[in-house]
Protein backbone atom coordinates (compact mmCIF):
# COMPACT_ATOMS: atom_id res chain seq x y z
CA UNK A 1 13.49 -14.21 -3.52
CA UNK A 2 13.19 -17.47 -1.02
CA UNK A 3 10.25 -17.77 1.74
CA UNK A 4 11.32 -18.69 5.06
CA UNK A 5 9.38 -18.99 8.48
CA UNK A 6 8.37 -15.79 10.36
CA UNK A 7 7.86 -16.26 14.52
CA UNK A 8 4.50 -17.11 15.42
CA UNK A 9 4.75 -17.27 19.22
CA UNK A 10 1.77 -19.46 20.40
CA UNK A 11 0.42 -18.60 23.97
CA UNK A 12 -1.46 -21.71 23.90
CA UNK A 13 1.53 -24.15 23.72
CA UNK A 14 2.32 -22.90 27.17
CA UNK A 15 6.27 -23.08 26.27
CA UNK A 16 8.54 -21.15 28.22
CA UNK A 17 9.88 -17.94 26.87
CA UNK A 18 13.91 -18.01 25.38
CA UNK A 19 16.13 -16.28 27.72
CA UNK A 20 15.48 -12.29 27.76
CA UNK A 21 19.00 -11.51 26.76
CA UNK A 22 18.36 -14.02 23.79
CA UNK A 23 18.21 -10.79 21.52
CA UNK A 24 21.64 -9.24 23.05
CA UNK A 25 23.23 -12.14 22.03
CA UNK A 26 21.93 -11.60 18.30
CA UNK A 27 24.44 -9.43 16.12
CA UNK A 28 22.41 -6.86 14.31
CA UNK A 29 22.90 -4.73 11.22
CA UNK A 30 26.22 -3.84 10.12
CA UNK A 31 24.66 -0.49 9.58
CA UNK A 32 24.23 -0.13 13.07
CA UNK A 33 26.27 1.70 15.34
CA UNK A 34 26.37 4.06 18.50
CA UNK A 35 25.92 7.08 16.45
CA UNK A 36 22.24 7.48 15.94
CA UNK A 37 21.65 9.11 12.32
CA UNK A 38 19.24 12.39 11.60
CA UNK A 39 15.76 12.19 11.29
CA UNK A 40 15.71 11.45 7.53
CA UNK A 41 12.20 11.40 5.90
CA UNK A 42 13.12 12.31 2.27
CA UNK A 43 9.83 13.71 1.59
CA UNK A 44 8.62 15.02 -1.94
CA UNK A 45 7.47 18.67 -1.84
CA UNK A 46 4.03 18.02 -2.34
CA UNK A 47 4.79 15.79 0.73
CA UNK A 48 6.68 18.89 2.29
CA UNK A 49 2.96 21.70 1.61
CA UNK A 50 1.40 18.63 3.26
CA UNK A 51 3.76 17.93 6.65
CA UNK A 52 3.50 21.60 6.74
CA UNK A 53 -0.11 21.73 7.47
CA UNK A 54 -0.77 18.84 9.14
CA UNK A 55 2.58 18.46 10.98
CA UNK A 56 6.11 17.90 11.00
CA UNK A 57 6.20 13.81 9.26
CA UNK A 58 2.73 13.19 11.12
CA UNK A 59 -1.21 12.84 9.52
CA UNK A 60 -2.09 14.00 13.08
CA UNK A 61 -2.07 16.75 14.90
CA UNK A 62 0.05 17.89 18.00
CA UNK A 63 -2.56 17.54 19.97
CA UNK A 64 -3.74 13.89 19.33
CA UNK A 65 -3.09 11.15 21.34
CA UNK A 66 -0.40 9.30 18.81
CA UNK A 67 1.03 12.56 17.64
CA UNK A 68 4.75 11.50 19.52
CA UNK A 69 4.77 8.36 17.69
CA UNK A 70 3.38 8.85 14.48
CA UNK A 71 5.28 12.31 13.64
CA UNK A 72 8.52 10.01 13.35
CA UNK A 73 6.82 7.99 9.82
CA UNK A 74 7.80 4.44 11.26
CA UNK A 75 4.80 2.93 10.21
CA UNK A 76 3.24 4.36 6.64
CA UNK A 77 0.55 3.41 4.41
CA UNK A 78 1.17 3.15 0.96
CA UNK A 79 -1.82 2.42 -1.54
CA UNK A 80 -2.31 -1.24 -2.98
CA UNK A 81 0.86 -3.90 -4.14
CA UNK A 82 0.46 -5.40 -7.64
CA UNK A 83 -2.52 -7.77 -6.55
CA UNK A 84 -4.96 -5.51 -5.11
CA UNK A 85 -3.76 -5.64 -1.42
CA UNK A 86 -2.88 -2.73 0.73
CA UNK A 87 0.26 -2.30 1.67
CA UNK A 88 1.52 -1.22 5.05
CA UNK A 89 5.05 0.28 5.87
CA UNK A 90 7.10 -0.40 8.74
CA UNK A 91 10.51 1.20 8.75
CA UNK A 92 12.96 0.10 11.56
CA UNK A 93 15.66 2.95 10.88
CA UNK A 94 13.32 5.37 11.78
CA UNK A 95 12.67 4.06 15.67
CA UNK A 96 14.54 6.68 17.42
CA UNK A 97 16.34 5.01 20.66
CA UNK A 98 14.49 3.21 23.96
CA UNK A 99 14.51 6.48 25.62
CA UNK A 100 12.57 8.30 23.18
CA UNK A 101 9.91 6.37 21.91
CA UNK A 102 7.34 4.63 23.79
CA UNK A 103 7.29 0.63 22.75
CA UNK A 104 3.86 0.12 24.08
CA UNK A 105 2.61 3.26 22.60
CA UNK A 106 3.60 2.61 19.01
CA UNK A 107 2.47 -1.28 19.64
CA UNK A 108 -1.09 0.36 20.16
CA UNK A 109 -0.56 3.01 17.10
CA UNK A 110 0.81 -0.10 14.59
CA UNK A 111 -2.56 -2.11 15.85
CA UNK A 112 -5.01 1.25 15.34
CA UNK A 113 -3.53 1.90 11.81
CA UNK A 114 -4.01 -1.59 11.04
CA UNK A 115 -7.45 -1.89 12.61
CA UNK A 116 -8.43 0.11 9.34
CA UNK A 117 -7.47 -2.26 7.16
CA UNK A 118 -7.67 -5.68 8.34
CA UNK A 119 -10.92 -6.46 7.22
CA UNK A 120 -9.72 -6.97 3.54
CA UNK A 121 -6.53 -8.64 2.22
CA UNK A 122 -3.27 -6.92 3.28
CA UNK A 123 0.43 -6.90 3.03
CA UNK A 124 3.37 -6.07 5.06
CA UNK A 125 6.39 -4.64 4.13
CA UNK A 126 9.23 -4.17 6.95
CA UNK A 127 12.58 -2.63 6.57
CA UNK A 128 14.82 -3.95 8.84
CA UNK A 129 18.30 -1.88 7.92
CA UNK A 130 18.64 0.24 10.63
CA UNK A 131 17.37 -1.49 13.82
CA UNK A 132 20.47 -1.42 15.92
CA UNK A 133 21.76 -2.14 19.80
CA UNK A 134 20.31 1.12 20.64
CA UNK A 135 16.24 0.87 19.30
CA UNK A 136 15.80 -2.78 18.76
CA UNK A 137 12.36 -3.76 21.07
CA UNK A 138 12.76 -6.32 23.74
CA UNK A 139 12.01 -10.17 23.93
CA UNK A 140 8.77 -9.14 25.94
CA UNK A 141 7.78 -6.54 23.71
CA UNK A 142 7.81 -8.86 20.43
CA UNK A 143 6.10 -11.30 23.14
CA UNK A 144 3.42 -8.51 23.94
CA UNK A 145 3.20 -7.81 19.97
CA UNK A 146 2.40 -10.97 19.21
CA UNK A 147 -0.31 -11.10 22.31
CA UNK A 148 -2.32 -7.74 20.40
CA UNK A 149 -1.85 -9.17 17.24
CA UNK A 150 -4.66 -11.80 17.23
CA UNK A 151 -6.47 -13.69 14.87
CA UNK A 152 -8.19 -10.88 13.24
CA UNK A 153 -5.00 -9.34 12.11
CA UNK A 154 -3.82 -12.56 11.03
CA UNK A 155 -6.55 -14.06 9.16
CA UNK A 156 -6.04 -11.60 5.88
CA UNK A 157 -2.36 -10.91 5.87
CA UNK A 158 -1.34 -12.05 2.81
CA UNK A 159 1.85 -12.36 2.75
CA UNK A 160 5.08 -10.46 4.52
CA UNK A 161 8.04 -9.18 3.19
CA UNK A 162 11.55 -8.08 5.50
CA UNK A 163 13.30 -5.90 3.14
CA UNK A 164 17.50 -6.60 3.48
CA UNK A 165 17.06 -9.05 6.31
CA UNK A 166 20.49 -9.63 8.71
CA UNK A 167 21.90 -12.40 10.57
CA UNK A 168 19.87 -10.64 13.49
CA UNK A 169 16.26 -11.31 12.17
CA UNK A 170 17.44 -14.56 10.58
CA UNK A 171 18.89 -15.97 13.84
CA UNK A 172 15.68 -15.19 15.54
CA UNK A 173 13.60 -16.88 13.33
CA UNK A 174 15.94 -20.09 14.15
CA UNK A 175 15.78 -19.71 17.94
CA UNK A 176 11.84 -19.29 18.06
CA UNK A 177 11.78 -22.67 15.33
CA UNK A 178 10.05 -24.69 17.72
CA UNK A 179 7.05 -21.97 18.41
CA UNK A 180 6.85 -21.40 14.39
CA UNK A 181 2.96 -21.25 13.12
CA UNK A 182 3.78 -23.26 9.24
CA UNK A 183 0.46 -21.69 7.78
CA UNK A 184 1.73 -18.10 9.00
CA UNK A 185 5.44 -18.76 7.97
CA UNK A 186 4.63 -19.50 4.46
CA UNK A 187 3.59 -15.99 4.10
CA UNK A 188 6.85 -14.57 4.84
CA UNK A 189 9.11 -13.61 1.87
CA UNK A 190 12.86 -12.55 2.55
CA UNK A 191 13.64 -9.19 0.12
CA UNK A 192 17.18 -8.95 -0.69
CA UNK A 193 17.50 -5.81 -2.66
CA UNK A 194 14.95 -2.82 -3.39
CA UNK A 195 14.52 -3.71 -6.98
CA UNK A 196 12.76 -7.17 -6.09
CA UNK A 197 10.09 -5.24 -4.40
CA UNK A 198 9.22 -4.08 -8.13
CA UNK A 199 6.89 -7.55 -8.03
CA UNK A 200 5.07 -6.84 -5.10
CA UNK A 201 4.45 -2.98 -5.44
CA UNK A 202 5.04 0.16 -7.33
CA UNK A 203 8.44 1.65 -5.67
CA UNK A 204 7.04 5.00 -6.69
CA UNK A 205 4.45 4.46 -3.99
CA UNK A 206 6.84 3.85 -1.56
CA UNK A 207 8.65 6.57 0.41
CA UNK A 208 12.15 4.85 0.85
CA UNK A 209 14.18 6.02 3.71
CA UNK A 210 17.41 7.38 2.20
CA UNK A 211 19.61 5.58 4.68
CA UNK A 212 17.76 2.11 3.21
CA UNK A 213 18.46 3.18 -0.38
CA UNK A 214 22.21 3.61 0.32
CA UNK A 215 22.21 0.58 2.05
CA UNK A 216 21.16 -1.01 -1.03
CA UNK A 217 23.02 1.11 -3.26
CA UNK A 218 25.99 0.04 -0.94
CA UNK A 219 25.39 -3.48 -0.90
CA UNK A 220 24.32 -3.92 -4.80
CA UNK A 221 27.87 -1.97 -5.35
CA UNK A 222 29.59 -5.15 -3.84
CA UNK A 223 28.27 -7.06 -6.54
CA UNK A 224 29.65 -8.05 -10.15
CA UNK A 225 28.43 -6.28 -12.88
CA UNK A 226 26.94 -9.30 -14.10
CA UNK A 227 25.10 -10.71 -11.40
CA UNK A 228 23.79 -6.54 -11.46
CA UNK A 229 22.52 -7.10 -14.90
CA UNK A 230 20.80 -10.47 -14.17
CA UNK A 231 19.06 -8.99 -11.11
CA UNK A 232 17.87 -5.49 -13.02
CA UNK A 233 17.29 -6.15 -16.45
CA UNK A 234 15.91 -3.65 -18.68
CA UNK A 235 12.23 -2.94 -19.07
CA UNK A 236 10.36 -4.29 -22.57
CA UNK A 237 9.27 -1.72 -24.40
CA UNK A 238 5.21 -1.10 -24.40
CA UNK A 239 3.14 -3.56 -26.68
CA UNK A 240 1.41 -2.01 -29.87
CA UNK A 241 -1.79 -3.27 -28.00
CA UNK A 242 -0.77 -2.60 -24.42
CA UNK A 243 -3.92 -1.84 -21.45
CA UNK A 244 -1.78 -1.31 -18.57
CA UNK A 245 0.56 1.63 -17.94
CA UNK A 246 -0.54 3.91 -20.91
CA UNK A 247 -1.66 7.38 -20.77
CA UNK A 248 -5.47 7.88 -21.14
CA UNK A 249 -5.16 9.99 -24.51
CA UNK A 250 -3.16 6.90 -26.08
CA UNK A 251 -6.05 4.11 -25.04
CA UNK A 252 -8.33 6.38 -26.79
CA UNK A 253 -6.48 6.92 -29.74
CA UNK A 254 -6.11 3.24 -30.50
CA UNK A 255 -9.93 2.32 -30.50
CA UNK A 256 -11.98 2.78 -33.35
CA UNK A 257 -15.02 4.24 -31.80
CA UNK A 258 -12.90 6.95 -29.90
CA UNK A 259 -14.30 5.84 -26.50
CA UNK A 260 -12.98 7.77 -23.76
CA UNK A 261 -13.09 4.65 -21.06
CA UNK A 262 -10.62 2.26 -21.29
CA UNK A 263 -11.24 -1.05 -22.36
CA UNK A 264 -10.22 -2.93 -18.89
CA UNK A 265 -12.54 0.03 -16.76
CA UNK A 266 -15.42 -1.16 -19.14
CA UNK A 267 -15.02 -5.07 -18.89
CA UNK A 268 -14.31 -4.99 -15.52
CA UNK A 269 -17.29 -2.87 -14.59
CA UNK A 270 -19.69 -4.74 -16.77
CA UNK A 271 -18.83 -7.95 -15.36
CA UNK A 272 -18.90 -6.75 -11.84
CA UNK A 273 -22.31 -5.24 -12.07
CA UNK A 274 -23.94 -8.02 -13.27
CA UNK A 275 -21.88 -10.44 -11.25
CA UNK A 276 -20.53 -8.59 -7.92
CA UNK A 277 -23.30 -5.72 -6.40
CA UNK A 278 -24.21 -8.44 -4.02
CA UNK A 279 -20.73 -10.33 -3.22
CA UNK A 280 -19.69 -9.65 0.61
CA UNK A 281 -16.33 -7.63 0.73
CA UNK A 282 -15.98 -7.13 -2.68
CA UNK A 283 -13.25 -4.83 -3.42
CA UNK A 284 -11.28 -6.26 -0.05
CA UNK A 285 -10.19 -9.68 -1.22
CA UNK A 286 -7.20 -10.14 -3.31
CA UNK A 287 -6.68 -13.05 -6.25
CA UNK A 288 -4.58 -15.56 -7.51
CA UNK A 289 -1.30 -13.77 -8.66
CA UNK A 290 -1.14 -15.68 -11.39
CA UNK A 291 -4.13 -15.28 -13.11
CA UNK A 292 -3.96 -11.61 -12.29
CA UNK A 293 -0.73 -11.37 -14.39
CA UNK A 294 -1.92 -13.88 -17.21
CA UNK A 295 -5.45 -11.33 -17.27
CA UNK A 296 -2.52 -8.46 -17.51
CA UNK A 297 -0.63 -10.64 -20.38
CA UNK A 298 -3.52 -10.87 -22.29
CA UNK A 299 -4.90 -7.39 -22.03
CA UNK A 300 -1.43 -6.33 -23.26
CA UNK A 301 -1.08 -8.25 -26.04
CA UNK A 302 -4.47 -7.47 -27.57
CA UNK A 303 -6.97 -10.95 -26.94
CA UNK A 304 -10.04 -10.61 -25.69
CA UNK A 305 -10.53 -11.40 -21.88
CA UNK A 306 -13.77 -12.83 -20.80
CA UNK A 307 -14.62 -12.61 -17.23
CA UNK A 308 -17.93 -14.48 -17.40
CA UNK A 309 -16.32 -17.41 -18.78
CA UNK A 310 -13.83 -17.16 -15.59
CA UNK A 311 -16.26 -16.42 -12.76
CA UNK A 312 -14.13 -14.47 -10.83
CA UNK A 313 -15.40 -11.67 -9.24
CA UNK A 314 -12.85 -10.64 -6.67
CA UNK A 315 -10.27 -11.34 -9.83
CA UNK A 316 -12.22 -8.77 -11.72
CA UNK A 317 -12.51 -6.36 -9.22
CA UNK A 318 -8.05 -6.72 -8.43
CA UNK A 319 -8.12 -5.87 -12.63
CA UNK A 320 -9.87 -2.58 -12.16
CA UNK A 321 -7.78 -1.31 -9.13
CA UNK A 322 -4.57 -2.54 -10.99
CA UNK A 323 -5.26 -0.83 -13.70
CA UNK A 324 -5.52 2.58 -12.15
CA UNK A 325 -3.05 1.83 -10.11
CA UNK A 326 -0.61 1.76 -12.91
CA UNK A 327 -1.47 4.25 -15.00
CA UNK A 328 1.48 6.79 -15.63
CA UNK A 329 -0.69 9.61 -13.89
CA UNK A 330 -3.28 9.32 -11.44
CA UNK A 331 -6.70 9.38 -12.81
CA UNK A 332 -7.15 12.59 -10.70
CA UNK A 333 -4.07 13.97 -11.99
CA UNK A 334 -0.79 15.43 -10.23
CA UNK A 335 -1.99 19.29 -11.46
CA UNK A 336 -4.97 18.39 -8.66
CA UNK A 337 -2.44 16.56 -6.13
CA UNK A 338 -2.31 19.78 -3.59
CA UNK A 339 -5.72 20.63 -3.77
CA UNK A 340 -7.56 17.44 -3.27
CA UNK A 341 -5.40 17.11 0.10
CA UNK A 342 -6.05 20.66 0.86
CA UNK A 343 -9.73 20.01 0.44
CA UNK A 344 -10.62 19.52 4.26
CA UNK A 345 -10.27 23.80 4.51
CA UNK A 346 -13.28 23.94 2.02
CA UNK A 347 -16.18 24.79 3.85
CA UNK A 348 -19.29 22.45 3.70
CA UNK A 349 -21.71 24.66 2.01
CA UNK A 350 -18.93 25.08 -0.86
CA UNK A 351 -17.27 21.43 -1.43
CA UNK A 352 -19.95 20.82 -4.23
CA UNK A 353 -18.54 23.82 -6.14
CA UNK A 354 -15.19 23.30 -5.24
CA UNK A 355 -15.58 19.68 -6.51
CA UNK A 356 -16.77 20.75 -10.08
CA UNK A 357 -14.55 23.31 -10.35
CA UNK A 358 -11.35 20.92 -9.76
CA UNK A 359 -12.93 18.11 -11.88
CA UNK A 360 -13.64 20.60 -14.58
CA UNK A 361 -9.34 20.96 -14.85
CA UNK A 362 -9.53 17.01 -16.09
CA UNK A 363 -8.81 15.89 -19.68
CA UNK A 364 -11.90 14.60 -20.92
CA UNK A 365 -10.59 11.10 -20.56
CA UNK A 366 -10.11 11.58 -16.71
CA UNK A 367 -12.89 13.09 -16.10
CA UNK A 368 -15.06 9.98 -18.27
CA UNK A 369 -13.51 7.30 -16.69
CA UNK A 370 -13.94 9.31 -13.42
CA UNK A 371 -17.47 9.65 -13.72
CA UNK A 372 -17.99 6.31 -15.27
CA UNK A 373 -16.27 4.41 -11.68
CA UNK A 374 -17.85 6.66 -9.42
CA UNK A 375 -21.57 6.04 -10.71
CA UNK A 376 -20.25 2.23 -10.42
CA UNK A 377 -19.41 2.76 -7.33
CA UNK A 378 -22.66 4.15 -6.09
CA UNK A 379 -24.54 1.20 -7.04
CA UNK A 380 -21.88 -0.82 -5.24
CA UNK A 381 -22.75 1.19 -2.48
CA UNK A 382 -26.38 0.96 -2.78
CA UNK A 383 -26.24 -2.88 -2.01
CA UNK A 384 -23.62 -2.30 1.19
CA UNK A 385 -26.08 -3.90 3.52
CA UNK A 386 -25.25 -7.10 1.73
CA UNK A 387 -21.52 -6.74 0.28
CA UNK A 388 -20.64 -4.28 3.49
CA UNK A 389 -19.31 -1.68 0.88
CA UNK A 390 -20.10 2.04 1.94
CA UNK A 391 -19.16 5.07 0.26
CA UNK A 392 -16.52 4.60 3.34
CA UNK A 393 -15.23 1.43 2.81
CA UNK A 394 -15.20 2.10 -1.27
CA UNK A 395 -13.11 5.41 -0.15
CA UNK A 396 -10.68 3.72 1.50
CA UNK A 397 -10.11 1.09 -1.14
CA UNK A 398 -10.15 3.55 -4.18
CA UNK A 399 -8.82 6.76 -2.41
CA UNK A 400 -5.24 5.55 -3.00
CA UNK A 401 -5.85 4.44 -6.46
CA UNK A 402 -7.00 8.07 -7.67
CA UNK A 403 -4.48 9.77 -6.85
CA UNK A 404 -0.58 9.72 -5.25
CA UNK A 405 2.50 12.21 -5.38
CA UNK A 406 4.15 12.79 -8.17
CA UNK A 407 7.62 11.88 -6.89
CA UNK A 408 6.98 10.21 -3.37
CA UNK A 409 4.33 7.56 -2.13
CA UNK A 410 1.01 7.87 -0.64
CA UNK A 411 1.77 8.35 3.52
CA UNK A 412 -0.26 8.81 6.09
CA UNK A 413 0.30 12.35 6.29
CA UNK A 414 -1.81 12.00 2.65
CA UNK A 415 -3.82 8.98 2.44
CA UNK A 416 -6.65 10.57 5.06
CA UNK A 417 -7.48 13.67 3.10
CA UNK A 418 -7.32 11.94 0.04
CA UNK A 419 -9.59 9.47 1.13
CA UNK A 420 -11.84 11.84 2.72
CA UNK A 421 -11.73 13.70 -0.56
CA UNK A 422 -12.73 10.87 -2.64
CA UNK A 423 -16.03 9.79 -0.12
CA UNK A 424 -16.93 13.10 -0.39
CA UNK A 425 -16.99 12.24 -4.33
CA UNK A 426 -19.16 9.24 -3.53
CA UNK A 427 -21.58 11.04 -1.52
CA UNK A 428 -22.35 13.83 -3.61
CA UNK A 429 -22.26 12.22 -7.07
CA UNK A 430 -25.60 13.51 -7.77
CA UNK A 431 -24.93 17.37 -7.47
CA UNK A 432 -21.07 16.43 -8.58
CA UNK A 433 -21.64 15.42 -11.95
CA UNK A 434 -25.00 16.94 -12.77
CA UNK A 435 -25.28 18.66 -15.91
């Protein structure tokens, strides 16, 4: 995977724009073409109950302002990447042509969703196959882009990825060279094939558009077998002593004292009450990828990891949402999937109920470890005047490391029940887990 410079036009240089037809000149994908494809979502079905409630591809509904754009899933959310950061979607095959979709209008939609998020660490993740002659934006609407997109959004982007890039996007990058921001273009990261995304995120929690995975089933085809193998090779099997990615019931089984928390909930949480109730955006700042991975390594191969000794609060706090993150089933468990994002129909005077009932359906390692973060989490919350970390803000962080579809990632149409689902958690703790 190389880095390369991403366009960072700067209204302050005062330099003229490139010629308006500069992008016409550009040869785009060698997908493209004057055929425009069907609407091609490739939803799960407990993706499919959800559209069906909430509307066709679209968290909103009809009636809301942002219903036209957002009902065609070009920009998605999708949980956390592999360091703690969320990840948003933007998927360029699924702009329909100039006629149909309103450029300004999705601008302001792509700034709203991330308005949501840009107050902690974030990444990008844009899909380029499919932007062709007939729904690529204008000169002046990547000018008026970059005009919206000020400092705020910039400031905790953490890095950006452009998933099968062309000689289109790469050209462009060359002919804005002179306007190119170096801090801001050392965040951008060119993605050749889907399975180098594996480092950055969990694919699961992506939802793929079908026409990008035959474009990189087509593409990865044209290779030799053995450059295939070098690029994919095949996973290690787990470690005898291995934290991350092992069912609840196993964890257990290896300890001695037949604790029901994991190990890495308990460190983490110990370290982070002591050390974090007081630490201003905790839970919204990423950490240094490779000490996340060497905390990982050792975790894995059975040392003891000391988070004292490494003072690292925000590093601790990436450990704990990793770790659920990657377990093979969502603490809250698929068999609760439909329900939890079904939950806004529960009326108010019955949520409490409905909660314990649903919880009750847990192993009795989920619902442990459950209880165990969310009474965490309350005291986090009880110091949000100082670390700005409400049962709202701790929702949104955690909501999409509790749960996600079984066989499709965590969209839009998704993430706002779930996270409504999970504050509702936070706020009634109390009556939730009462004996």
């Amino acid at each position: 995977m190389s880095s390369d410079l991403l366009v960072d036009l700067n209204d302050d240089l005062g330099v003229d724009d490139p010629p308006s037809n500069a992008l016409d000149l550009l040869k785009l994908s060698p997908m493209g073409d004057k055929l425009w494809p069907p609407d091609d979502s490739s939803m799960s079905k407990s993706e499919t109950d959800i559209s069906k409630r909430l509307g066709e591809g679209s968290h909103l509904t009809w009636d809301h302002p942002y219903y036209d754009i957002a009902r065609h899933q070009i920009v998605e959310v999708a949980g956390d990447d592999n360091f703690g950061r969320k990840v948003i979607v933007f998927n360029a095959c699924r702009m329909p042509p100039h006629h149909e979709l309103d450029h300004h209008k999705l601008l302001m939609y792509l700034k709203a969703t991330l308005d949501q998020y840009v107050e902690s660490d974030y990444t990008l993740i844009y899909f380029h196959n499919g932007l062709t002659s007939e729904n690529k934006p204008s000169l002046s609407w990547l000018r008026d882009a970059y005009r919206e997109f000020d400092r705020k959004y910039k400031k905790n982007i953490k890095a950006l990825y452009i998933v099968h890039p062309t000689m289109f996007i790469k050209t462009l990058l060359i002919l804005f060279k002179p306007l190119i921001s170096f801090k801001f273009g050392r965040k951008i990261n060119y993605i050749n094939y889907l399975s180098e995304l594996e480092d950055i995120v969990k694919c699961e929690q992506l939802v793929i558009p079908t026409r990008v995975r035959d474009y990189d089933e087509k593409i990865r085809a044209s290779l030799k077998a053995s450059v295939q193998a070098q690029m994919s090779p095949p996973r290690s099997p787990p470690l005898p002593n291995q934290q991350f990615g092992v069912p609840l019931p196993t964890l257990r089984a290896r300890r001695s004292d037949n604790e029901a928390v994991p190990l890495v909930m308990q460190d983490t949480v110990a370290f982070l009450m002591e050390q974090g109730l007081e630490i201003e955006g905790i839970f919204r700042r990423s950490a240094n990828v490779t000490l996340v991975k060497d905390v990982q390594h050792r975790y894995n191969s059975g040392e003891e990891v000391s988070f004292s000794q490494m003072e690292d609060v925000h590093l601790a706090a990436v450990i704990l949402k990793t770790f659920l993150r990657e377990l093979p089933e969502p603490l809250l468990t698929y068999q609760l999937y439909n329900d939890i994002v079904n939950f806004h129909n529960v009326d108010n005077s019955s949520q409490v109920t409905a909660i314990r009932n649903m919880l009750a359906m847990l192993p009795e390692e989920n619902y442990a470890s459950l209880k165990f973060l969310i009474e965490f989490l309350v005291q986090v919350s009880a110091q949000s005047e100082i670390n700005k970390m409400n049962n709202a803000n701790l929702a949104v962080v955690f909501g999409p490391n509790l749960l996600w579809g079984q066989d499709a990632a965590m969209t839009l149409s998704a993430i706002g029940p779930i996270n409504n689902f999970t504050r509702t958690l936070l706020d009634q703790h109390h009556k939730v887990f009462s004996p």
